[in-house]
C-alpha atoms as a PDB file:
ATOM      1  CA  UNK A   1      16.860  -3.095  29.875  1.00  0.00           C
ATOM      2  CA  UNK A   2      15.029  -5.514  28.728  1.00  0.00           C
ATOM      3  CA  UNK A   3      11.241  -6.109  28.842  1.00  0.00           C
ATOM      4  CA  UNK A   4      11.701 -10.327  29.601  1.00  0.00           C
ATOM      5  CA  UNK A   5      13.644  -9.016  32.771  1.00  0.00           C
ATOM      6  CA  UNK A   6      10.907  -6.979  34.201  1.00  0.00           C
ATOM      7  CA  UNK A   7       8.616  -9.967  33.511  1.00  0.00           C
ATOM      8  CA  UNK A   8      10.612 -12.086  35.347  1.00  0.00           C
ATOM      9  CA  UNK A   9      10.851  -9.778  38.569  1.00  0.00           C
ATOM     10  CA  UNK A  10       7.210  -9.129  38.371  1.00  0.00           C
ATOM     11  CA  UNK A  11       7.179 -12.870  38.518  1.00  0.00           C
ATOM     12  CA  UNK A  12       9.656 -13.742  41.311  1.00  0.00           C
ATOM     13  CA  UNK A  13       7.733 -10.625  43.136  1.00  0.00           C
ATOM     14  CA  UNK A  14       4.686 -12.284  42.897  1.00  0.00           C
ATOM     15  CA  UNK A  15       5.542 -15.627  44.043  1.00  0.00           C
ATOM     16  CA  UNK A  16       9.059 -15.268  46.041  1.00  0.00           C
ATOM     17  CA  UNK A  17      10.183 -18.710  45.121  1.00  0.00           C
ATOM     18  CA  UNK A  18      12.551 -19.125  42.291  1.00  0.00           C
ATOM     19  CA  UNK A  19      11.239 -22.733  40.929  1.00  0.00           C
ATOM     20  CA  UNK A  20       7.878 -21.374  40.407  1.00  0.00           C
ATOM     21  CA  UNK A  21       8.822 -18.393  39.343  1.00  0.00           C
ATOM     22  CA  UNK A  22      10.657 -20.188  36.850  1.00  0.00           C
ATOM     23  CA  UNK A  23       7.893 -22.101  35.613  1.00  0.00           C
ATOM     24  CA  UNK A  24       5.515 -18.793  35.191  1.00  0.00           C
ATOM     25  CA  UNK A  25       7.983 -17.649  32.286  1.00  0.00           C
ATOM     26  CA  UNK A  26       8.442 -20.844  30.837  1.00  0.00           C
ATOM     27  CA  UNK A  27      12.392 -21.798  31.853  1.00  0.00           C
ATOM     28  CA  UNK A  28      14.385 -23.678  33.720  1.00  0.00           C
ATOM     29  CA  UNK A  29      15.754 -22.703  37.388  1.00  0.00           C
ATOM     30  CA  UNK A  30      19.174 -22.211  36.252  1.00  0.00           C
ATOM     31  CA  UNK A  31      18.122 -20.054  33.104  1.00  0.00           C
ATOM     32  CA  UNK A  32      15.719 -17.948  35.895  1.00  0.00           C
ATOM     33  CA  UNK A  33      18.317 -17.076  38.748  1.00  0.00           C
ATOM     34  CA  UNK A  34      20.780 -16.257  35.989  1.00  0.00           C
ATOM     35  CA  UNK A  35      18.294 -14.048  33.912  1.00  0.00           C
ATOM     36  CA  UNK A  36      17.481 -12.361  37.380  1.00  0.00           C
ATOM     37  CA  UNK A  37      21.343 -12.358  38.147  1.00  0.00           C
ATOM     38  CA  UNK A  38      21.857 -10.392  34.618  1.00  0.00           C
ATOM     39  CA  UNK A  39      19.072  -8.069  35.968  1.00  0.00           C
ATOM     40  CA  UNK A  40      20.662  -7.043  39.328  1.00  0.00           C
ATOM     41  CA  UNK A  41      24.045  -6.101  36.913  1.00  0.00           C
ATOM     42  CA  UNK A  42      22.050  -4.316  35.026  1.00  0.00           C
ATOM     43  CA  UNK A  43      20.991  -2.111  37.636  1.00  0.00           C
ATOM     44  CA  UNK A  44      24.231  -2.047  39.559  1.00  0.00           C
ATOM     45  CA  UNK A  45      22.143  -3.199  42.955  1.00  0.00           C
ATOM     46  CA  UNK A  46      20.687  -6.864  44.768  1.00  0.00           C
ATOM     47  CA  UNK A  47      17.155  -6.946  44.474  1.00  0.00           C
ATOM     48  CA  UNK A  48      16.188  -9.865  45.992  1.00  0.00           C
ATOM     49  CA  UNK A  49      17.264 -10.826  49.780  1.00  0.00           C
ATOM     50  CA  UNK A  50      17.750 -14.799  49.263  1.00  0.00           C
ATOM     51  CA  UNK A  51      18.486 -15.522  52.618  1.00  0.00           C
ATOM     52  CA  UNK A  52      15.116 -15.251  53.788  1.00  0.00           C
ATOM     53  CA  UNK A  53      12.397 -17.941  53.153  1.00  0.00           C
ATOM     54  CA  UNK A  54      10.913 -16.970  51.336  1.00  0.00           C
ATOM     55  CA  UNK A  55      13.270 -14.416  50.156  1.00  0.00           C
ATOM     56  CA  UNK A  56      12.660 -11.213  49.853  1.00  0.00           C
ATOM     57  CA  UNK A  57      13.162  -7.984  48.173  1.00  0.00           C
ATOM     58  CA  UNK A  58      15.857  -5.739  49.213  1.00  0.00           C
ATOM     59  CA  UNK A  59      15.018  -1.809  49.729  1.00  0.00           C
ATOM     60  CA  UNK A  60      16.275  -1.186  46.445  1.00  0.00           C
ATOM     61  CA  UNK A  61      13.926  -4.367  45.375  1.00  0.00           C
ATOM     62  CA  UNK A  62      10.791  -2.614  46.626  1.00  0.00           C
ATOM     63  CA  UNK A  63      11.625   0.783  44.290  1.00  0.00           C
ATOM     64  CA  UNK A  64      12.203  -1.733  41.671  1.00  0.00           C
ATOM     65  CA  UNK A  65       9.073  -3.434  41.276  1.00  0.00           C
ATOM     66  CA  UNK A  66       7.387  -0.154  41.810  1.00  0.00           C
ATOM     67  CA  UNK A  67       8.684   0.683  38.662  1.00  0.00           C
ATOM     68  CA  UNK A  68       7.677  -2.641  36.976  1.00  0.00           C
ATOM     69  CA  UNK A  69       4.460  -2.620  38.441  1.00  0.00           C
ATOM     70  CA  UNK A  70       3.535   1.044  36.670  1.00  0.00           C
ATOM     71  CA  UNK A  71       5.063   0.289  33.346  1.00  0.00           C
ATOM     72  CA  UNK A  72       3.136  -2.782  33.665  1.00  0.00           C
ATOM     73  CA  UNK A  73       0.005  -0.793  33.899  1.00  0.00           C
ATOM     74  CA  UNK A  74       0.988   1.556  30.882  1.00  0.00           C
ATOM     75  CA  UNK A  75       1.590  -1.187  29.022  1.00  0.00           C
ATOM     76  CA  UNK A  76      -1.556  -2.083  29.322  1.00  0.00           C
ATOM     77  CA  UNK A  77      -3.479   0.589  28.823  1.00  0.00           C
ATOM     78  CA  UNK A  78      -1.756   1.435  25.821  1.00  0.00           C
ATOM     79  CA  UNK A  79      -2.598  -1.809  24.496  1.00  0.00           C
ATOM     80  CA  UNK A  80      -6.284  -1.349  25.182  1.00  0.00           C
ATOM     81  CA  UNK A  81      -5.867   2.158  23.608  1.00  0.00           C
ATOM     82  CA  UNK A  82      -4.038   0.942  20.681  1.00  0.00           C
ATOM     83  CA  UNK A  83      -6.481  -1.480  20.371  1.00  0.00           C
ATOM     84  CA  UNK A  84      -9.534   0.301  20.711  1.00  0.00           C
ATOM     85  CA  UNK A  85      -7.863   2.968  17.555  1.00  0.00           C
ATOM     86  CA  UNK A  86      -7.585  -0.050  15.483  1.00  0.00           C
ATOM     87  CA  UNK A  87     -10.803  -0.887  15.948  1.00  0.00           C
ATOM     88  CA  UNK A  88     -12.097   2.414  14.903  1.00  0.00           C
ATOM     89  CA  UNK A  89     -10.292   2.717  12.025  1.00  0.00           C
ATOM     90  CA  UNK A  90     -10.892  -0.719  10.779  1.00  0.00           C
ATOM     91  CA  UNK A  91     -14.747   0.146  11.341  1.00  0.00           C
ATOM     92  CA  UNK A  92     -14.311   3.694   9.203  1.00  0.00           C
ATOM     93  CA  UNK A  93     -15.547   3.411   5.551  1.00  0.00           C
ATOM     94  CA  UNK A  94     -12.861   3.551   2.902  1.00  0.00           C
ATOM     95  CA  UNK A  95     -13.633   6.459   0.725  1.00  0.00           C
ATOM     96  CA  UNK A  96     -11.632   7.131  -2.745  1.00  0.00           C
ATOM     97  CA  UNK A  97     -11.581  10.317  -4.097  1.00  0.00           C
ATOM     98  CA  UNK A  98     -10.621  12.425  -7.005  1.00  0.00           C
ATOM     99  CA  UNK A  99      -8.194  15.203  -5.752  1.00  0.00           C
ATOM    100  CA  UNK A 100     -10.382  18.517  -6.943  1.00  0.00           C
ATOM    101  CA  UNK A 101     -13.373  17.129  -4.719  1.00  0.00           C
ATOM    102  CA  UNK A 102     -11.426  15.974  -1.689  1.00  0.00           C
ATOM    103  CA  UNK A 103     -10.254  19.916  -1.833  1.00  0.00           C
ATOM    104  CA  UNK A 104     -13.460  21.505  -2.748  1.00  0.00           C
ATOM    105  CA  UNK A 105     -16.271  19.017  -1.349  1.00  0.00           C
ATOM    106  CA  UNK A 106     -15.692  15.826   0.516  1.00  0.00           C
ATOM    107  CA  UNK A 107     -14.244  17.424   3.915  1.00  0.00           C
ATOM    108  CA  UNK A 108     -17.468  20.002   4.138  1.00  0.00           C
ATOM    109  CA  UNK A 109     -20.381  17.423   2.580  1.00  0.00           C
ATOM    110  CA  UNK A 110     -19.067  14.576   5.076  1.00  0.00           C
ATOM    111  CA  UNK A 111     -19.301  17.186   7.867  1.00  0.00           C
ATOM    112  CA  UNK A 112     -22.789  18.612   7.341  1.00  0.00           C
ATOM    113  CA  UNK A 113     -23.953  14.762   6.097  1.00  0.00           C
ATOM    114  CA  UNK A 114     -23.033  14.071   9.790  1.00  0.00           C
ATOM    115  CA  UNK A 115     -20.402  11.224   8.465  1.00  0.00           C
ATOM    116  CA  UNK A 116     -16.711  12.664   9.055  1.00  0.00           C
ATOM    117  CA  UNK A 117     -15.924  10.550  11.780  1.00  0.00           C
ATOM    118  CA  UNK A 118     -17.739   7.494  10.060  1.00  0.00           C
ATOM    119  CA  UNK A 119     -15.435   7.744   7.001  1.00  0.00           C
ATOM    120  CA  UNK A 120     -11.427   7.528   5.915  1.00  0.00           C
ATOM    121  CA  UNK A 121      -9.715   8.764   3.252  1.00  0.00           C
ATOM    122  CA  UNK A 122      -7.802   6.452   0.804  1.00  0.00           C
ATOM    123  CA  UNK A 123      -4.963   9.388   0.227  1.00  0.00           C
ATOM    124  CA  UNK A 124      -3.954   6.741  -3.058  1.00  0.00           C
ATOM    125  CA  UNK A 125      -7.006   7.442  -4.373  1.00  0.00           C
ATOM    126  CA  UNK A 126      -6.282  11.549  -5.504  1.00  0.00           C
ATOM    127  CA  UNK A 127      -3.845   9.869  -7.980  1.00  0.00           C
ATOM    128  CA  UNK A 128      -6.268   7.500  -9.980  1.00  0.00           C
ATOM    129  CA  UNK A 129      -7.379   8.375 -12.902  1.00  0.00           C
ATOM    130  CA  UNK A 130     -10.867   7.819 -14.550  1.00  0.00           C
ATOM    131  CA  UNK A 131     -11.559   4.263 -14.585  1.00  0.00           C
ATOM    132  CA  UNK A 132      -9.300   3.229 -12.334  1.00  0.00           C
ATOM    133  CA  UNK A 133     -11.540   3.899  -9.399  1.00  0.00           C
ATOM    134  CA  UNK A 134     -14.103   1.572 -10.084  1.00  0.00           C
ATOM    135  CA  UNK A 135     -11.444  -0.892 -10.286  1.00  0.00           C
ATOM    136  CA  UNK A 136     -10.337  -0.003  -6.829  1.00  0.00           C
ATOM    137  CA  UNK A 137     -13.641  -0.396  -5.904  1.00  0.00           C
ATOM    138  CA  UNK A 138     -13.308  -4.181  -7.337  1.00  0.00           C
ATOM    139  CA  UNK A 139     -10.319  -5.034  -5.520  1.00  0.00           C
ATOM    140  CA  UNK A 140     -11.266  -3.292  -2.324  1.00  0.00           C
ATOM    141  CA  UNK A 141      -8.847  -0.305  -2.390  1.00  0.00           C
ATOM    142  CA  UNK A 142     -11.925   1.590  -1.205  1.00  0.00           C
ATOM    143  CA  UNK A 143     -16.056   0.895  -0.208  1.00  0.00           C
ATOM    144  CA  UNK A 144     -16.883   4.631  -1.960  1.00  0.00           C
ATOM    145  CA  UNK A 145     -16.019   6.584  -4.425  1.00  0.00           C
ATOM    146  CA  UNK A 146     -16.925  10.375  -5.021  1.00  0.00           C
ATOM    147  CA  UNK A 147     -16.581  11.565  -8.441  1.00  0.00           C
ATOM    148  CA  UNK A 148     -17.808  13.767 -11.225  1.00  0.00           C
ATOM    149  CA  UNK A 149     -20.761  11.804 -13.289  1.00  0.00           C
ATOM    150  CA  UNK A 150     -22.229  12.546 -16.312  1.00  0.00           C
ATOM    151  CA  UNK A 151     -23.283  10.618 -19.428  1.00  0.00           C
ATOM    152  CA  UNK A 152     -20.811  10.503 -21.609  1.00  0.00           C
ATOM    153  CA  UNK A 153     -18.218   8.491 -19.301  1.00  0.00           C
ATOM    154  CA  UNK A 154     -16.037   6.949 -21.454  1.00  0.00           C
ATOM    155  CA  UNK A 155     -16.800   3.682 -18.999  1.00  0.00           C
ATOM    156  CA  UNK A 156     -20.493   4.373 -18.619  1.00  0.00           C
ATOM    157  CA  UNK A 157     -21.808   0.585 -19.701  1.00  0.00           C
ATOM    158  CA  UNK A 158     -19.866  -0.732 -16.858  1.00  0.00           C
ATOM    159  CA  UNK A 159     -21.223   1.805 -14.564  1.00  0.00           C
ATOM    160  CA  UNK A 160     -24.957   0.957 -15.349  1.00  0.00           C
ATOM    161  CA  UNK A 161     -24.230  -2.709 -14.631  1.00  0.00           C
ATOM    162  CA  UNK A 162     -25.384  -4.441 -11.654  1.00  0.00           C
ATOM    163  CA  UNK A 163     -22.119  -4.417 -10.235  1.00  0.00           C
ATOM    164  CA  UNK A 164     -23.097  -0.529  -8.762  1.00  0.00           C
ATOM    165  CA  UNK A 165     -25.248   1.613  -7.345  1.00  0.00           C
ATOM    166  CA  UNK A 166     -24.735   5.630  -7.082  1.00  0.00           C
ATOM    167  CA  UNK A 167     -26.049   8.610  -5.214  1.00  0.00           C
ATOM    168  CA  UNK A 168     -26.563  11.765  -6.162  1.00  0.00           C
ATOM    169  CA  UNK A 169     -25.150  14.202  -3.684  1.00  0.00           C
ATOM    170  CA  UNK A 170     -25.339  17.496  -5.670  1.00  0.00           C
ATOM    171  CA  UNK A 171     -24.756  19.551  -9.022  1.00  0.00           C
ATOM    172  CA  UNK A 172     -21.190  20.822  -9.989  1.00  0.00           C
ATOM    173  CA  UNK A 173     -20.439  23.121 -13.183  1.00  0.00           C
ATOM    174  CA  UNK A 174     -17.511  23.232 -15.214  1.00  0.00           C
ATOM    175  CA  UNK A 175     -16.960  26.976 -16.237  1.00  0.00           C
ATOM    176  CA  UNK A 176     -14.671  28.093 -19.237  1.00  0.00           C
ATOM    177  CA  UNK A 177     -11.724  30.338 -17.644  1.00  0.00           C
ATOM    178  CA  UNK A 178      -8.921  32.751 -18.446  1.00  0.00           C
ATOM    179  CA  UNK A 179      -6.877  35.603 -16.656  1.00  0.00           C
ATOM    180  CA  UNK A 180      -7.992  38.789 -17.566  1.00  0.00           C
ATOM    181  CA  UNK A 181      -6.226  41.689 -19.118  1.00  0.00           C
ATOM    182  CA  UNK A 182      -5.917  45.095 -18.050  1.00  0.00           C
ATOM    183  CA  UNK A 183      -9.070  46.018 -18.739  1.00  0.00           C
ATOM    184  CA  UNK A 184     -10.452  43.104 -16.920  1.00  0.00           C
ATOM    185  CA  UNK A 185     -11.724  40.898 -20.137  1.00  0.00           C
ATOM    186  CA  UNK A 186     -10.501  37.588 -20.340  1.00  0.00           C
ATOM    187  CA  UNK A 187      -7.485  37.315 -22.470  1.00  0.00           C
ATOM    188  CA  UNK A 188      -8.891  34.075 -24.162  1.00  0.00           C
ATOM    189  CA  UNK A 189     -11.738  33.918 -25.703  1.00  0.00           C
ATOM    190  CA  UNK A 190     -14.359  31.454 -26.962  1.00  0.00           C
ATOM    191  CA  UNK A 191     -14.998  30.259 -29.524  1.00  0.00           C
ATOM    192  CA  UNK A 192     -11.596  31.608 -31.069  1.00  0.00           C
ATOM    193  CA  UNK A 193     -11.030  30.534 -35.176  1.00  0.00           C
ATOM    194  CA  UNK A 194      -9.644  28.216 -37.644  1.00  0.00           C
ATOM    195  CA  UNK A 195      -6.794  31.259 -37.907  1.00  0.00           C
ATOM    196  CA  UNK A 196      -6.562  31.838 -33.757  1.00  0.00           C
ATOM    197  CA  UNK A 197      -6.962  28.798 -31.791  1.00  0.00           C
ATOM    198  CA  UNK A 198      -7.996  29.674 -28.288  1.00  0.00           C
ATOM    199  CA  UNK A 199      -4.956  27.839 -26.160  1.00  0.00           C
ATOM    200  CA  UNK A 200      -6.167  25.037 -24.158  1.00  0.00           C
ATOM    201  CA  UNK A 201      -5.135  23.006 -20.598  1.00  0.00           C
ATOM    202  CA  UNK A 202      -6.777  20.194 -20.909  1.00  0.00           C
ATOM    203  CA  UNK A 203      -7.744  16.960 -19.028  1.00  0.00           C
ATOM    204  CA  UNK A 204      -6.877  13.247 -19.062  1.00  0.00           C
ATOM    205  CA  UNK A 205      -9.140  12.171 -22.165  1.00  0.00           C
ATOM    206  CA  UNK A 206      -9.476   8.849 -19.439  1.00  0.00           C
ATOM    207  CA  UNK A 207     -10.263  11.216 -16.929  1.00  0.00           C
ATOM    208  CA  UNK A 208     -14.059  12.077 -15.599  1.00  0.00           C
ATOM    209  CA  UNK A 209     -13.599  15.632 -16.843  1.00  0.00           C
ATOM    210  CA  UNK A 210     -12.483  16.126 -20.290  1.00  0.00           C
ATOM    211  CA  UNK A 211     -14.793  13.485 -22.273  1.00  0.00           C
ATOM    212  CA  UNK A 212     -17.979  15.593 -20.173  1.00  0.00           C
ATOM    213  CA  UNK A 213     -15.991  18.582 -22.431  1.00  0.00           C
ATOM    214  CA  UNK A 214     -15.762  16.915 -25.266  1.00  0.00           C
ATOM    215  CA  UNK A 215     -19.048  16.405 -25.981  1.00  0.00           C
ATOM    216  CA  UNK A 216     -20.467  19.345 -24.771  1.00  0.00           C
ATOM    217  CA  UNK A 217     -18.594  21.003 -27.139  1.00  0.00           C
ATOM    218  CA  UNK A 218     -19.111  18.488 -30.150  1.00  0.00           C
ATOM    219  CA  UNK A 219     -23.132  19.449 -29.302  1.00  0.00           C
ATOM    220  CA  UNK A 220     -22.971  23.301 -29.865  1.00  0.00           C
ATOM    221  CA  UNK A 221     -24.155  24.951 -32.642  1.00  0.00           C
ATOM    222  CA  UNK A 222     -21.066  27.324 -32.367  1.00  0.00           C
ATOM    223  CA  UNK A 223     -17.628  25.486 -33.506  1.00  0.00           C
ATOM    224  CA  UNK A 224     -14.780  25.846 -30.401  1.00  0.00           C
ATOM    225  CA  UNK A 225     -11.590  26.485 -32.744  1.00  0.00           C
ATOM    226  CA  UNK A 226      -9.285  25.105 -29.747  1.00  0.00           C
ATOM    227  CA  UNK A 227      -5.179  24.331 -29.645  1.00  0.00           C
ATOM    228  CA  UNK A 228      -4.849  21.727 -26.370  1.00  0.00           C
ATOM    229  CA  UNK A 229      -1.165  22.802 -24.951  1.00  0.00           C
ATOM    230  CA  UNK A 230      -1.019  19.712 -22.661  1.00  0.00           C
ATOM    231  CA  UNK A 231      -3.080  17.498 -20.513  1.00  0.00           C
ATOM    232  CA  UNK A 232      -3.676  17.152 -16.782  1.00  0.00           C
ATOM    233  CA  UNK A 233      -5.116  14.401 -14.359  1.00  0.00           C
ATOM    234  CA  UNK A 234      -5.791  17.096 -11.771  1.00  0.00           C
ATOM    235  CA  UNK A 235      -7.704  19.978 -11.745  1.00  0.00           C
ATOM    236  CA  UNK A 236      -5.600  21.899  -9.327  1.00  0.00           C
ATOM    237  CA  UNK A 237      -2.999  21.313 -11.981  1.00  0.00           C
ATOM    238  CA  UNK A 238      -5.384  23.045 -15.128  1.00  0.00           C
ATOM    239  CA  UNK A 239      -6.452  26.063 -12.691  1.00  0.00           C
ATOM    240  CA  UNK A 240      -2.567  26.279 -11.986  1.00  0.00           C
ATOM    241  CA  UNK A 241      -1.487  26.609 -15.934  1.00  0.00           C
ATOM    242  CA  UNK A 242      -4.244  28.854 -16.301  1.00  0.00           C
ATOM    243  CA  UNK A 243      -3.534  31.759 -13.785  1.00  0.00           C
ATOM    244  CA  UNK A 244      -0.088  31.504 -15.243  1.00  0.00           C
ATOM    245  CA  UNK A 245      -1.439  32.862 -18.338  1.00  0.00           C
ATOM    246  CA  UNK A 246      -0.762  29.980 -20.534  1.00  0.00           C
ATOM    247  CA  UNK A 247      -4.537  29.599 -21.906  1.00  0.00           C
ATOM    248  CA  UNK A 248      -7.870  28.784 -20.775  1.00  0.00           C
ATOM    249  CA  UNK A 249      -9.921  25.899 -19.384  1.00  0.00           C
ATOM    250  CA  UNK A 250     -12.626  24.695 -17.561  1.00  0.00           C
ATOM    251  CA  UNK A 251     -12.904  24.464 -14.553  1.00  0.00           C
ATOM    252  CA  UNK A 252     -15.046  22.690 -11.347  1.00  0.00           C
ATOM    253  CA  UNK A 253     -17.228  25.914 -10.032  1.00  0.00           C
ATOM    254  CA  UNK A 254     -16.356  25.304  -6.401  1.00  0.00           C
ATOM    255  CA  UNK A 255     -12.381  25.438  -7.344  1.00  0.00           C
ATOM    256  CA  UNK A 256     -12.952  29.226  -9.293  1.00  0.00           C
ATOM    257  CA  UNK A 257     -15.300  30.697  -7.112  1.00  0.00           C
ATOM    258  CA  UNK A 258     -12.559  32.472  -5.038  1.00  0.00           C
ATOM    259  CA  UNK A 259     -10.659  33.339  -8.128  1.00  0.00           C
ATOM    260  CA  UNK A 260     -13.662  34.868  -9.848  1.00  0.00           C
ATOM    261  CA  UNK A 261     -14.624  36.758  -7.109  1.00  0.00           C
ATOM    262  CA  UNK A 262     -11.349  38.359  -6.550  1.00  0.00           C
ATOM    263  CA  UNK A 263     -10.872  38.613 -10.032  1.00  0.00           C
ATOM    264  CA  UNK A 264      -7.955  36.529 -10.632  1.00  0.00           C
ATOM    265  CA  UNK A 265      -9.998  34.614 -13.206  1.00  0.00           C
ATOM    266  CA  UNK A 266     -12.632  35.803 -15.664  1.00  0.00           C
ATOM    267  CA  UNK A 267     -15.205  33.721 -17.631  1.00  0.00           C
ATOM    268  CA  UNK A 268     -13.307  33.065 -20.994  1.00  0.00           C
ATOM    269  CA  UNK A 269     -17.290  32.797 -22.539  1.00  0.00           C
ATOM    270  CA  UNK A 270     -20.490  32.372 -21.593  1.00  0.00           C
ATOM    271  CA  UNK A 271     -22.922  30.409 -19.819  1.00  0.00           C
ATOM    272  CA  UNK A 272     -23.520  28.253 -23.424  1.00  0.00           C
ATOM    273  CA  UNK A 273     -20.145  26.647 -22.456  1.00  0.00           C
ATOM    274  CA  UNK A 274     -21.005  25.557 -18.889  1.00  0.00           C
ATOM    275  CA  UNK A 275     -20.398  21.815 -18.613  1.00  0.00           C
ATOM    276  CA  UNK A 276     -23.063  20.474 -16.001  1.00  0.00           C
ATOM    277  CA  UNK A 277     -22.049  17.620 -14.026  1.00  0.00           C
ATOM    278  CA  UNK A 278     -23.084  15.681 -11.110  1.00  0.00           C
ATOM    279  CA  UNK A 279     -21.443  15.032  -7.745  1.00  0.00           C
ATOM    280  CA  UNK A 280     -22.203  11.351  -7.124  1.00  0.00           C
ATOM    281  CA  UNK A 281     -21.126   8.888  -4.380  1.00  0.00           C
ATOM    282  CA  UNK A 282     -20.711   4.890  -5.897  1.00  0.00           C
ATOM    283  CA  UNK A 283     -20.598   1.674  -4.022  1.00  0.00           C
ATOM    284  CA  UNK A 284     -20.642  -1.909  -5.259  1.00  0.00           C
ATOM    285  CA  UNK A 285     -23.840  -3.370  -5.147  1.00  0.00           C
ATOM    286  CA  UNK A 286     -22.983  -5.837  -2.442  1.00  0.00           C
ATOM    287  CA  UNK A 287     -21.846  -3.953   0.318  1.00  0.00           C
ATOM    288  CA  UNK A 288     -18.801  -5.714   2.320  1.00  0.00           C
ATOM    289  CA  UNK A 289     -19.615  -5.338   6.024  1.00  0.00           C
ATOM    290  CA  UNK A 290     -22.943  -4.223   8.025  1.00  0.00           C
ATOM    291  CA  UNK A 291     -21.504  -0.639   8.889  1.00  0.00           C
ATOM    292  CA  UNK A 292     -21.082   0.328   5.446  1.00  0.00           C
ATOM    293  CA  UNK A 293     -24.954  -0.845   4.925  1.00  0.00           C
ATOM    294  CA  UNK A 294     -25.649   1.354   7.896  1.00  0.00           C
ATOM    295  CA  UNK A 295     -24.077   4.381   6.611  1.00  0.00           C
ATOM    296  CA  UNK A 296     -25.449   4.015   3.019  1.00  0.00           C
ATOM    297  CA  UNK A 297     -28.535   3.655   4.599  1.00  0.00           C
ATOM    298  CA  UNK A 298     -28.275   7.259   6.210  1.00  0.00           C
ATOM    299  CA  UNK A 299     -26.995   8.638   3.160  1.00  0.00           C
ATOM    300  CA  UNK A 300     -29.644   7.300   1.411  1.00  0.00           C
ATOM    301  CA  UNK A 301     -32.330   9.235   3.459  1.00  0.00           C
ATOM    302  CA  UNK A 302     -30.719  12.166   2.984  1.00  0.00           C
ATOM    303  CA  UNK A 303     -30.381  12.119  -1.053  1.00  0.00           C
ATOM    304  CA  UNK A 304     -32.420   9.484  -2.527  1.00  0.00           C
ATOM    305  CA  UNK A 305     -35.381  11.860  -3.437  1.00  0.00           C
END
C-alpha cells in the first residue's frame, strides 16, 4: 500500500469533502476520488459512505483511519528520533586513530577522560599510515588524531608548524620481543652479529613506529646486527609474526603486557632497547565548530600541566 494513499484518507477523514480534500494533497478532484477509488481495491472494502453529506466513513472506514492515524504517529516519532540521532552524531568529535591505540588505549582513556559519548571513531582511520593522518586532519576526515609522538617523526617540521597543536595524554614504551624457548629465554636475542642477524618484523619506515626505532638504535653504543624479514603498518600485525616464531620486534607495552605476563613473549634484551614514546592527541589549530573548542577545553584541564 502505498504511503500517498493513507495521506489522502487522513485527508478526506479530516475534511469529508472530496474538493478540499483534493486541494490538501495538491490534485485535482478527478485524480483524488480515483486515488481513493484505487485505495478501497486495495483493501477489498468501501471506506467512505458518499451518500451522506457530508459523507462518511463506513465501519470498515473507521478501523481504517485508526490504522492511518497510528502509523501517522510512528511516523512521526521516528522522525523526531531519527532526527534527534543525527543530531548527536553530527555533534560527536571525529577522532582518527592508529589501530594498536584504538585496541590498547582510546576506548579506556576516553572513558575515564569522561569523553566516550562526546567522541566518534573514524573506523578509516586504523588504515592510514604515518603522515597520512595529518592530512586527514587537513581535509576534515577527522577533528583528532591519537598517535605515537616522538622526535624523530619523519614529518616532524610540519608538525611544529602553526597549523597544530598537541596534548600529551601519557607515556607508551616500545619493548624488544621474542617467544621463548624451552627454557623460557627468548629465542632472539639482541644485539645478535655481523655472522647472526637477529630476524626482524618491522614497521612502515612512513609509519610513527619504526623511524622512533631507527634512531634509537642508530644512538646506542652497542651495534643491533638486525635482518628485517618484512614490514607492517600495524602493530597487531608485528606481535602476530612474532608469536609465530618468525623473529623479534618491538612492541607498544600496553599490546605485550598480557603476553609477558603469561609468558607467551619474553624480552628479546634489555631495558637499553626500550623505545620511549608519547601518547599524544593533535588538532588543527583552528578548531571547526564550538563543541570541539569545548571538549579541547576539558581535555586541556586535565593534561596541560
Amino acid at each position: 500500500m502505498e504511503v500517498r494513499w493513507m495521506e489522502d484518507f487522513m485527508a478526506l477523514a479530516r475534511t469529508r469533502h472530496f474538493s478540499r480534500a483534493a486541494e490538501l494533497q495538491h490534485v485535482s478532484q478527478p485524480t483524488f476520488s480515483r486515488r481513493i477509488r484505487l485505495l478501497e481495491d486495495a483493501m477489498g472494502a468501501t471506506l467512505v459512505n458518499r451518500q451522506t453529506l457530508p459523507l462518511s466513513l463506513t465501519p470498515a472506514g473507521e478501523v481504517f483511519a485508526e490504522l492511518c492515524a497510528r502509523v501517522t504517529r510512528d511516523v512521526r516519532d521516528t522522525r523526531e528520533r531519527v532526527k534527534h540521532l543525527e543530531s548527536e552524531a553530527s555533534a560527536r568529535i571525529s577522532v582518527g586513530s592508529t589501530q594498536g591505540l584504538f585496541s590498547h588505549f582510546y576506548q579506556t582513556w576516553a572513558q575515564q577522560a569522561g569523553v566516550a559519548e562526546r567522541l566518534q571513531l573514524n573506523l578509516k582511520a586504523t588504515n592510514w599510515i604515518g603522515e597520512q593522518f595529518l592530512d586527514a586532519l587537513d581535509n576534515g576526515d577527522c577533528d583528532l588524531v591519537l598517535c605515537y609522538w616522538h622526535e624523530d617523526l619523519p614529518w616532524r617540521e610540519r608538525l611544529n608548524s602553526s597549523a597544530y597543536r598537541s596534548l600529551t595524554l601519557s607515556k607508551e614504551a616500545l619493548i624488544p620481543l621474542s617467544i621463548g624457548d624451552e627454557q623460557g629465554a627468548p629465542r632472539f636475542v639482541l644485539p645478535g652479529s655481523a655472522a647472526q642477524p637477529v630476524p626482524l618484523i618491522a614497521y612502515h619506515p612512513r609509519g610513527f613506529l619504526q623511524p622512533a626505532i631507527t634512531t634509537h638504535l642508530a644512538r646506542q653504543k652497542i651495534t643491533a646486527n638486525l635482518l628485517p624479514l618484512n614490514e607492517n603498518a600495524q602493530s597487531a600485525s608485528v606481535k602476530a609474526l612474532v608469536k609465530q616464531g618468525f623473529g623479534m620486534g618491538w612492541l607498544p607495552q600496553r599490546m605485550a603486557q598480557k603476553s609477558e605476563e603469561s609468558g607467551s613473549l619474553v624480552r628479546a634484551g634489555d631495558e637499553r632497547w626500550d623505545v620511549t614514546l608519547e601518547i599524544r592527541l593533535l588538532r588543527l589549530s583552528q578548531p571547526r565548530t564550538q563543541e570541539f573548542n569545548t571538549l579541547w577545553n576539558t581535555l586541556e584541564t586535565q593534561y596541560d600541566r
